[in-house]
N, C-alpha and C. Protein backbone atom coordinates (compact mmCIF):
# COMPACT_ATOMS: atom_id res chain seq x y z
N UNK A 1 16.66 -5.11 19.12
CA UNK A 1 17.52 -3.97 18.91
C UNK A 1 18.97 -4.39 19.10
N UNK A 2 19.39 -5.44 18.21
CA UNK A 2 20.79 -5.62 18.09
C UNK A 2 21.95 -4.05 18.15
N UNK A 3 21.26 -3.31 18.27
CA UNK A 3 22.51 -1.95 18.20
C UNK A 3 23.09 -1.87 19.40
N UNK A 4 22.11 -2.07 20.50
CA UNK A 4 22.48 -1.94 21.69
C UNK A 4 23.47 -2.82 22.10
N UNK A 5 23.73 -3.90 21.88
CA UNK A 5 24.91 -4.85 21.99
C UNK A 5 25.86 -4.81 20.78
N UNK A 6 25.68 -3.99 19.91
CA UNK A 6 26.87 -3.99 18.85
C UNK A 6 27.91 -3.45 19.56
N UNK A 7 28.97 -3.51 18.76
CA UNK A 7 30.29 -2.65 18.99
C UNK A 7 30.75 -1.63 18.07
N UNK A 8 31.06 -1.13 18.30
CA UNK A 8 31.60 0.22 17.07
C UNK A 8 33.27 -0.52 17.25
N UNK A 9 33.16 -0.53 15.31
CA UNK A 9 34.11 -1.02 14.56
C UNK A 9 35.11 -0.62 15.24
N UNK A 10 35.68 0.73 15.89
CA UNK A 10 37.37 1.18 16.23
C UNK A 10 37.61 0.42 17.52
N UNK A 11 35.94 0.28 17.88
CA UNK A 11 36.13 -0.24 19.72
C UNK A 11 35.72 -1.70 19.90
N UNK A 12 35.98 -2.51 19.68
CA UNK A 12 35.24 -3.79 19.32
C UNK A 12 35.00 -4.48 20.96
N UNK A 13 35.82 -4.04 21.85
CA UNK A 13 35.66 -4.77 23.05
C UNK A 13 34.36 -4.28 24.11
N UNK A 14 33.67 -2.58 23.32
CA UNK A 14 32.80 -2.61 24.26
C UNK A 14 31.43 -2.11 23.48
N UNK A 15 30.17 -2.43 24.24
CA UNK A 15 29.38 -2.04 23.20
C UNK A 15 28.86 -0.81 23.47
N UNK A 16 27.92 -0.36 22.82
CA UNK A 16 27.16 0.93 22.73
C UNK A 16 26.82 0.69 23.63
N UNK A 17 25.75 0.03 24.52
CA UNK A 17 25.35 0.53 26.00
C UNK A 17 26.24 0.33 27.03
N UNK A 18 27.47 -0.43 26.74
CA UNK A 18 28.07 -0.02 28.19
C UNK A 18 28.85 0.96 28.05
N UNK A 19 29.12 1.87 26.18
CA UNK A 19 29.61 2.89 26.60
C UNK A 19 28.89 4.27 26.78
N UNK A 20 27.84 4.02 26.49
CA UNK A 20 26.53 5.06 26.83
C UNK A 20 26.09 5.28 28.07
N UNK A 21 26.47 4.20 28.75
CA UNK A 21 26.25 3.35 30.37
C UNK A 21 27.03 4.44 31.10
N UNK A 22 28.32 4.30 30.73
CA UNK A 22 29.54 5.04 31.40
C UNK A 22 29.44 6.78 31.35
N UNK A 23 28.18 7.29 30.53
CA UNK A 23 28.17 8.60 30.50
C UNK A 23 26.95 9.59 30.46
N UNK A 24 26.22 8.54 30.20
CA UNK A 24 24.92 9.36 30.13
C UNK A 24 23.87 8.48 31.29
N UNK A 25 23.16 9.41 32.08
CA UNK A 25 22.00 9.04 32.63
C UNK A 25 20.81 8.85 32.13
N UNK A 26 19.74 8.21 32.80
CA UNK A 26 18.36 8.20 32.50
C UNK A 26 18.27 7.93 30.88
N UNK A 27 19.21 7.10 30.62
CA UNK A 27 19.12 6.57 29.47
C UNK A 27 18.06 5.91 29.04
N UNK A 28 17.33 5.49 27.47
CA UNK A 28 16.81 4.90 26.83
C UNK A 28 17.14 5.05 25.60
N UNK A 29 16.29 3.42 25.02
CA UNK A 29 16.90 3.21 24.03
C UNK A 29 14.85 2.91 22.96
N UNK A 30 14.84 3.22 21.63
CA UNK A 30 13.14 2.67 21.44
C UNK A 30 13.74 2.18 20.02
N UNK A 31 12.98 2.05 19.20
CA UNK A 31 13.13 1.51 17.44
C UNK A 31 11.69 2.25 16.97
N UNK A 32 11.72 2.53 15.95
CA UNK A 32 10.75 3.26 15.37
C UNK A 32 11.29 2.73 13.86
N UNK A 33 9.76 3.00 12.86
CA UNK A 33 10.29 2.86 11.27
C UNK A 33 10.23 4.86 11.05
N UNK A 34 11.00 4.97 10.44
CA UNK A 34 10.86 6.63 10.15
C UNK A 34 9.94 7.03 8.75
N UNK A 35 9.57 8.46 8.72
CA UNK A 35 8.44 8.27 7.82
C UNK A 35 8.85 7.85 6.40
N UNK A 36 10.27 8.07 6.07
CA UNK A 36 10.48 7.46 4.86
C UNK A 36 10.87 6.24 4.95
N UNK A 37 10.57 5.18 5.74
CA UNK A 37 10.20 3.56 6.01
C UNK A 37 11.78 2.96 6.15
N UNK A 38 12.52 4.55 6.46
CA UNK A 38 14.06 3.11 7.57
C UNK A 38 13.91 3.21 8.92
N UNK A 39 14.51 1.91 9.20
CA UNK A 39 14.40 1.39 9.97
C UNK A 39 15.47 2.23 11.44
N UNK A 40 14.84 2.63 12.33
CA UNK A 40 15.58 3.29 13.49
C UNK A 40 15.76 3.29 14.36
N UNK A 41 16.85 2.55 15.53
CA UNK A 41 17.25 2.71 16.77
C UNK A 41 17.54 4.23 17.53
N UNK A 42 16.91 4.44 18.51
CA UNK A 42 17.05 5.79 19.22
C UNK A 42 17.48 5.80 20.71
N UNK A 43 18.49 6.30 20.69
CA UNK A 43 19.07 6.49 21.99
C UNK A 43 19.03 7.84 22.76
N UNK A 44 18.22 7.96 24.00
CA UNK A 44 18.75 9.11 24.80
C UNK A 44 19.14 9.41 26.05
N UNK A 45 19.74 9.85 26.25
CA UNK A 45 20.89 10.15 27.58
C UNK A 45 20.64 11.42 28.42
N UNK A 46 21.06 11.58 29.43
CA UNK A 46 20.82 13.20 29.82
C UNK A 46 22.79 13.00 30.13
N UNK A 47 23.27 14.56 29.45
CA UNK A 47 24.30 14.64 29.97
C UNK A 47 25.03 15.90 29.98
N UNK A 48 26.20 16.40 30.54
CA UNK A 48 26.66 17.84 30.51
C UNK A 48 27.12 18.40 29.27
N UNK A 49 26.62 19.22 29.02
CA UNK A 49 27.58 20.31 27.36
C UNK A 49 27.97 21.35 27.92
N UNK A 50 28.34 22.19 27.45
CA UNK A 50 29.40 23.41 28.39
C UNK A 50 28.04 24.04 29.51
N UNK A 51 29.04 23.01 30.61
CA UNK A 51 27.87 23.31 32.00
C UNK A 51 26.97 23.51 32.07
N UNK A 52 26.14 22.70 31.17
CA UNK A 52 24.61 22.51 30.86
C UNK A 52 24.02 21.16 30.96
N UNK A 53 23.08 20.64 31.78
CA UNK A 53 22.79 19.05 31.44
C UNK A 53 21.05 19.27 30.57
N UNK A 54 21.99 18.40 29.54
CA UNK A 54 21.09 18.63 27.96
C UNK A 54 20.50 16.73 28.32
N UNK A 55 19.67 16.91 27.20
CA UNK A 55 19.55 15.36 26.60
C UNK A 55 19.82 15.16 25.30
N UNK A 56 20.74 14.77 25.02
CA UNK A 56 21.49 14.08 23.66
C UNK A 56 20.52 12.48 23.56
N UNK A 57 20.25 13.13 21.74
CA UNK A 57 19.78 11.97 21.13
C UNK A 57 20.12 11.20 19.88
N UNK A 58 20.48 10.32 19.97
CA UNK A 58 21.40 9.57 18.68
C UNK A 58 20.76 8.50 18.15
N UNK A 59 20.94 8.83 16.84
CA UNK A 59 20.13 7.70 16.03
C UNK A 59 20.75 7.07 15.22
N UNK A 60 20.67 5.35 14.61
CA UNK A 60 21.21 4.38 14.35
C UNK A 60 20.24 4.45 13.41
N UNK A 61 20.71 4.69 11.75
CA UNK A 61 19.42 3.90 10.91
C UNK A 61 20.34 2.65 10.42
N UNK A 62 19.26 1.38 10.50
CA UNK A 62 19.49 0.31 10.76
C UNK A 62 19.37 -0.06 8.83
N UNK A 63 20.41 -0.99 8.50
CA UNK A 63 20.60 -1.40 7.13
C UNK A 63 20.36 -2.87 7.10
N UNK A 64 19.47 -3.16 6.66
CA UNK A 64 18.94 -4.60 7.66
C UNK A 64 19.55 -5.61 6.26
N UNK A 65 20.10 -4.81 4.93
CA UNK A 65 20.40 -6.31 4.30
C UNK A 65 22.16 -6.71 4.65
N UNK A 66 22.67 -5.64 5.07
CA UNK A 66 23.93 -6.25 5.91
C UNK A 66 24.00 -7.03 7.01
């Protein structure tokens, strides 16, 4: 799961989990193929929305010929 150590292009100095690190708890991360066969990194966090602790889940579909 190269996503987890990528960087997002604007932020190049830090990656997705240490900035996921910095905000969300009880994090995980899995890969799954989805039913229409792309490829998917899944991230989830528990964290606050207007004074609510939700679990936010974000997904990476992965473009594997780049």
């Amino acid at each position: 799961m190269e996503i987890v150590y990528g960087t997002p292009e604007l932020y190049p100095d830090i990656t997705y989990d240490e900035a996921f690190s910095s905000f969300f708890s009880n994090r995980s991360w899995s890969y799954f193929v989805s039913d229409t066969g792309k490829d998917v990194v899944q991230f989830e966090g528990d964290c606050m929305y207007h004074d609510t602790q939700v679990t936010a889940t974000i997904q990476f579909v992965l473009d594997m010929e780049e």
